[in-house]
Protein backbone atom coordinates (compact mmCIF):
# COMPACT_ATOMS: atom_id res chain seq x y z
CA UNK A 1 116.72 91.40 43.11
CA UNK A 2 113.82 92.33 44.68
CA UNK A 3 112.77 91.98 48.29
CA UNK A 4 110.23 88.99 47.56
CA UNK A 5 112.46 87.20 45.36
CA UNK A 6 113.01 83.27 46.22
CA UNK A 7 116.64 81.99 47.43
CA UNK A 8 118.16 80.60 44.25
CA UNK A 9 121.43 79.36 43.43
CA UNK A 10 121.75 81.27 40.24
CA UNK A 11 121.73 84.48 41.61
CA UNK A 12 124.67 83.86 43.63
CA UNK A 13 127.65 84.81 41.10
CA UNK A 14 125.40 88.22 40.32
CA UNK A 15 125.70 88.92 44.22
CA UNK A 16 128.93 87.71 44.48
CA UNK A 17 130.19 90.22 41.59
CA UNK A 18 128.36 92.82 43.37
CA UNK A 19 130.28 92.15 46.56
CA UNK A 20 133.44 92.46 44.51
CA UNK A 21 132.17 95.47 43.18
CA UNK A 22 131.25 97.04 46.55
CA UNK A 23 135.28 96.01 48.09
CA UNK A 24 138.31 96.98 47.74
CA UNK A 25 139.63 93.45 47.87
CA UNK A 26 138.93 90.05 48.50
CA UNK A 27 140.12 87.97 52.02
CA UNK A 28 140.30 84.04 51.25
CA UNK A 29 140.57 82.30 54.11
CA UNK A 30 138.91 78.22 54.15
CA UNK A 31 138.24 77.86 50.42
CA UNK A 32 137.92 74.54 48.58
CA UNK A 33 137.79 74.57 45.09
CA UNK A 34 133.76 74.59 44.53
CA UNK A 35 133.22 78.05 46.44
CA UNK A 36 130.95 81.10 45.67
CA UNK A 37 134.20 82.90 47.40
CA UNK A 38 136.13 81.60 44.05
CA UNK A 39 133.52 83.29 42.07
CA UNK A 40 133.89 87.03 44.10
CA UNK A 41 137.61 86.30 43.73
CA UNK A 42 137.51 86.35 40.19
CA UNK A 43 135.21 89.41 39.78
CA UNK A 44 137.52 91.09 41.67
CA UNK A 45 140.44 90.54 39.91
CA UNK A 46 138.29 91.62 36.52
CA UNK A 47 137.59 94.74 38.25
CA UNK A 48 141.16 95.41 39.57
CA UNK A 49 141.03 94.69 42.60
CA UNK A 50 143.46 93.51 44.83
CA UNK A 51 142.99 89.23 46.18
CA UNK A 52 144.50 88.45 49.54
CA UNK A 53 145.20 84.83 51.22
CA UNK A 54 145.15 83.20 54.20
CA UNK A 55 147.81 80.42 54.07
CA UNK A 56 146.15 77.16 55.05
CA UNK A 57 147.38 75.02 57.79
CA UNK A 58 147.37 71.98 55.26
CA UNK A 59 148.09 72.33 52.06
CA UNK A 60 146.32 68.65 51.46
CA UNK A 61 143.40 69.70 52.80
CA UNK A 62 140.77 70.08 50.04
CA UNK A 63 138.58 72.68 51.52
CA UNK A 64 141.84 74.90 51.02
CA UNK A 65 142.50 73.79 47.47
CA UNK A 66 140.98 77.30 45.93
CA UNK A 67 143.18 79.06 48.71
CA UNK A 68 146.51 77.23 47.11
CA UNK A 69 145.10 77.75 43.62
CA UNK A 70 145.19 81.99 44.13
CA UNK A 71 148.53 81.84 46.18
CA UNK A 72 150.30 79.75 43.65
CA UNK A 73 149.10 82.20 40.83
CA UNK A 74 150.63 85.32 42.84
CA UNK A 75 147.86 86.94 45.08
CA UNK A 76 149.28 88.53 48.20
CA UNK A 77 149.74 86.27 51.34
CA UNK A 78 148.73 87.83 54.77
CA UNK A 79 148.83 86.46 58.43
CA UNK A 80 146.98 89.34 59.52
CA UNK A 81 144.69 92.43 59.33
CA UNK A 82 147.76 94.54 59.38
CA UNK A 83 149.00 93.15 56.43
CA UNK A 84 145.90 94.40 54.49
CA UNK A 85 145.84 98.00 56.11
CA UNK A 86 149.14 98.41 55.38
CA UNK A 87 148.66 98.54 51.02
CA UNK A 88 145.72 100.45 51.70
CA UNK A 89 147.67 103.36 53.93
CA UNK A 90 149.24 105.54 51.12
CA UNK A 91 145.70 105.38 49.08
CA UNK A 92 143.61 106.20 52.37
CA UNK A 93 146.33 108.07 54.73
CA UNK A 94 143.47 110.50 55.19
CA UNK A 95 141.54 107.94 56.55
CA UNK A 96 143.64 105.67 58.52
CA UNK A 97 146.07 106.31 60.94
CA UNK A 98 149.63 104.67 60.98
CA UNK A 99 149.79 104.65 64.55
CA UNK A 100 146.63 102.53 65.18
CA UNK A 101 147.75 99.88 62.01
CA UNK A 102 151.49 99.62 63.55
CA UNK A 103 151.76 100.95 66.82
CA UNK A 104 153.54 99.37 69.67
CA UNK A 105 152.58 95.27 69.67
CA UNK A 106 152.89 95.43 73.77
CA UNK A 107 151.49 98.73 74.21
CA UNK A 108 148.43 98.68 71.64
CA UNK A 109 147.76 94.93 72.79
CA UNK A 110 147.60 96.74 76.94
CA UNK A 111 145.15 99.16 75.64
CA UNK A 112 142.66 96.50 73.54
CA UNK A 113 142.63 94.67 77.04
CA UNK A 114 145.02 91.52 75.57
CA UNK A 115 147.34 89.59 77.50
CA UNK A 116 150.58 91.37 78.37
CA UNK A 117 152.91 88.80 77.29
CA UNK A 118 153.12 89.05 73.57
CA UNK A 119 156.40 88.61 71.76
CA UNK A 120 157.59 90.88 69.26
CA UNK A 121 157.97 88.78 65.81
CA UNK A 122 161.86 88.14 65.95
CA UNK A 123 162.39 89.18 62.41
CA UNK A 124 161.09 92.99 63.03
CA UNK A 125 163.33 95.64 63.75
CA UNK A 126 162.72 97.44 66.91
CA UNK A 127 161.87 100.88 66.43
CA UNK A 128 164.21 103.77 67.44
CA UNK A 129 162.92 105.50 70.62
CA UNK A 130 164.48 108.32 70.34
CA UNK A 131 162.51 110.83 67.43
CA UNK A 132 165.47 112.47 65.23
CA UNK A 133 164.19 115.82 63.41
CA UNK A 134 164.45 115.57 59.58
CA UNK A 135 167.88 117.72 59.74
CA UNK A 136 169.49 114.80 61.50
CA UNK A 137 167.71 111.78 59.99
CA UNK A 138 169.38 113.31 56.22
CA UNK A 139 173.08 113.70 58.28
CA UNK A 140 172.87 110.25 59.43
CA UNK A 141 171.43 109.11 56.34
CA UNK A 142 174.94 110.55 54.49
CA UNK A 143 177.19 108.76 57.13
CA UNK A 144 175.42 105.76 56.54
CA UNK A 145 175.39 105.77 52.43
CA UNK A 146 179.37 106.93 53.01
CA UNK A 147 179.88 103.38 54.74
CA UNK A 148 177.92 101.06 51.76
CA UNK A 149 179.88 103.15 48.63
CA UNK A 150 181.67 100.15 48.01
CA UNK A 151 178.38 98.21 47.66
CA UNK A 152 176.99 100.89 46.04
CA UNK A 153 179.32 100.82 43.42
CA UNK A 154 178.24 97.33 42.28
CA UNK A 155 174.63 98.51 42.08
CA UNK A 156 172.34 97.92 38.90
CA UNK A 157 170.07 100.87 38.11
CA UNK A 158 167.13 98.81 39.87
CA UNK A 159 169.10 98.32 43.00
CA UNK A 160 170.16 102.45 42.62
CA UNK A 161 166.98 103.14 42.27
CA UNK A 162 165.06 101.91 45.49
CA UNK A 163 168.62 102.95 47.49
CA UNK A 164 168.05 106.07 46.63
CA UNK A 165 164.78 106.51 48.39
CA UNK A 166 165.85 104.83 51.75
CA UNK A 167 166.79 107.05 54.61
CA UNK A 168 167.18 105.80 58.32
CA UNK A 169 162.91 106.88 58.67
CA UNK A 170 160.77 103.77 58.00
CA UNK A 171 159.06 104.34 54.72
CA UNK A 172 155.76 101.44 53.74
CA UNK A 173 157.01 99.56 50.85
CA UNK A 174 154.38 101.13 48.59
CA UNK A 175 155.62 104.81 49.43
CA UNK A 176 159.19 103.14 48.07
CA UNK A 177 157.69 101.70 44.72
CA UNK A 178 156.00 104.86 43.84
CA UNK A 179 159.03 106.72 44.74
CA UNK A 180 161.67 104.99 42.64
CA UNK A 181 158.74 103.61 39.84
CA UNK A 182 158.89 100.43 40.09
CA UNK A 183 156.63 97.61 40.95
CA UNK A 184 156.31 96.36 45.21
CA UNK A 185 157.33 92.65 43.48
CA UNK A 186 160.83 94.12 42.13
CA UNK A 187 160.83 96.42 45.25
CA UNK A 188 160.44 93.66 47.42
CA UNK A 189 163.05 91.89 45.95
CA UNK A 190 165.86 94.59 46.11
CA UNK A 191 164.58 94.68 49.83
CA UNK A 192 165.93 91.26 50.49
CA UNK A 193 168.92 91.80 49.21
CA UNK A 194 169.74 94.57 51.01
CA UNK A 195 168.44 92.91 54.64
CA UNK A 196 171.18 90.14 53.44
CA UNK A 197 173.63 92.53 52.76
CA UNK A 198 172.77 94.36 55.90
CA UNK A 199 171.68 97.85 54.16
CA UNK A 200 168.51 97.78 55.28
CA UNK A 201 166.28 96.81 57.77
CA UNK A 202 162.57 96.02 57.99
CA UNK A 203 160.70 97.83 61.41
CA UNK A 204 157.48 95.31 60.41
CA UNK A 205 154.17 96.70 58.92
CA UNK A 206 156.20 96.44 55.50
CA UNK A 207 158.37 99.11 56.45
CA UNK A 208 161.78 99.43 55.60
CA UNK A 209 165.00 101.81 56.37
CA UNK A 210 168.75 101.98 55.84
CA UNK A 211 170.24 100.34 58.56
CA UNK A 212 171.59 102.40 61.30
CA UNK A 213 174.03 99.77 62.67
């Protein structure tokens, strides 16, 4: 519109697609059901683009009814920016550094000036310290499919197929779907399984590896 043109509520959804345009997703984070953010939302998901959601803390609350609506129908759940980064890394690895997304929680929280005393989420694998070249990681990687042939035996071709593409180095979950062709839903899946099953681990950041234990 131009400059001098008057505030009016029918312009809105024409911005709103514009903003969706202009992104390469869409955050919800307080939405009730009668939101201009529902309207973006759904011009992004016309154009492709990927919807993310903040779960709400009540899921009575009606100013988080449209957040309930998109996480019921599949868009991706996040508790933080991390979890955004991380599906944009393989796309823009030219742009972002894995380092700075992941890091060390203690470490990069020390050098943003944060409290010290931050807890590492329970559920993520600690990193190795020590570096292994690529020679060793594909040794170890041998000794470690050699222990889960059994398992391995008992495989469909799904499970085969993201199995195949683990190795003790953290890979990002959508590095493993384009690797074995197959979708990060499915991929995801098979994941579980195999952090039940104790074949792999996940080192956080939506990373996963064989297990090394």
């Amino acid at each position: 519109m131009p400059p001098t043109t008057v505030v009016n509520p029918k312009y809105f959804p024409v911005r709103n697609r514009i903003i969706a345009g202009l992104s390469l997703g869409v955050l919800l984070t307080h939405t009730p059901v009668r939101s201009g953010s529902l309207i973006t939302a759904e011009h992004a998901l016309e154009q492709g683009k990927e919807v993310y959601c903040v779960p709400p803390y009540s899921i009575i609350d009606m100013n988080c009814m449209g957040v309930m609506k998109y996480i019921r129908d599949g868009s991706t759940v996040v508790s933080c920016a991390e979890d955004i980064l991380m599906d944009f890394y393989v796309a823009y690895s030219h742009k972002l550094e894995k380092n700075k997304i992941i890091g060390d929680y203690i470490n990069q929280k020390k050098l943003e000036g944060r409290p010290e005393k931050i807890k590492v989420p329970k559920n993520i694998e600690k990193e190795p310290e020590q570096k292994l070249s690529q020679e060793e990681i594909v040794d170890k990687t041998n000794e470690q499919k050699e222990k889960f042939s059994k398992l391995i035996s008992s495989f469909d071709e799904t499970q085969l197929k993201v199995y195949n593409i683990l190795d003790l180095s953290p890979k990002f979950i959508d590095e493993i779907s384009s690797g074995c062709g197959l979708n990060v839903g499915i991929v995801l899946s098979v994941l579980t399984e195999f952090e039940i099953l104790s074949i792999a681990v996940s080192y956080g950041g939506r990373r996963y590896a064989l297990n090394n234990k």
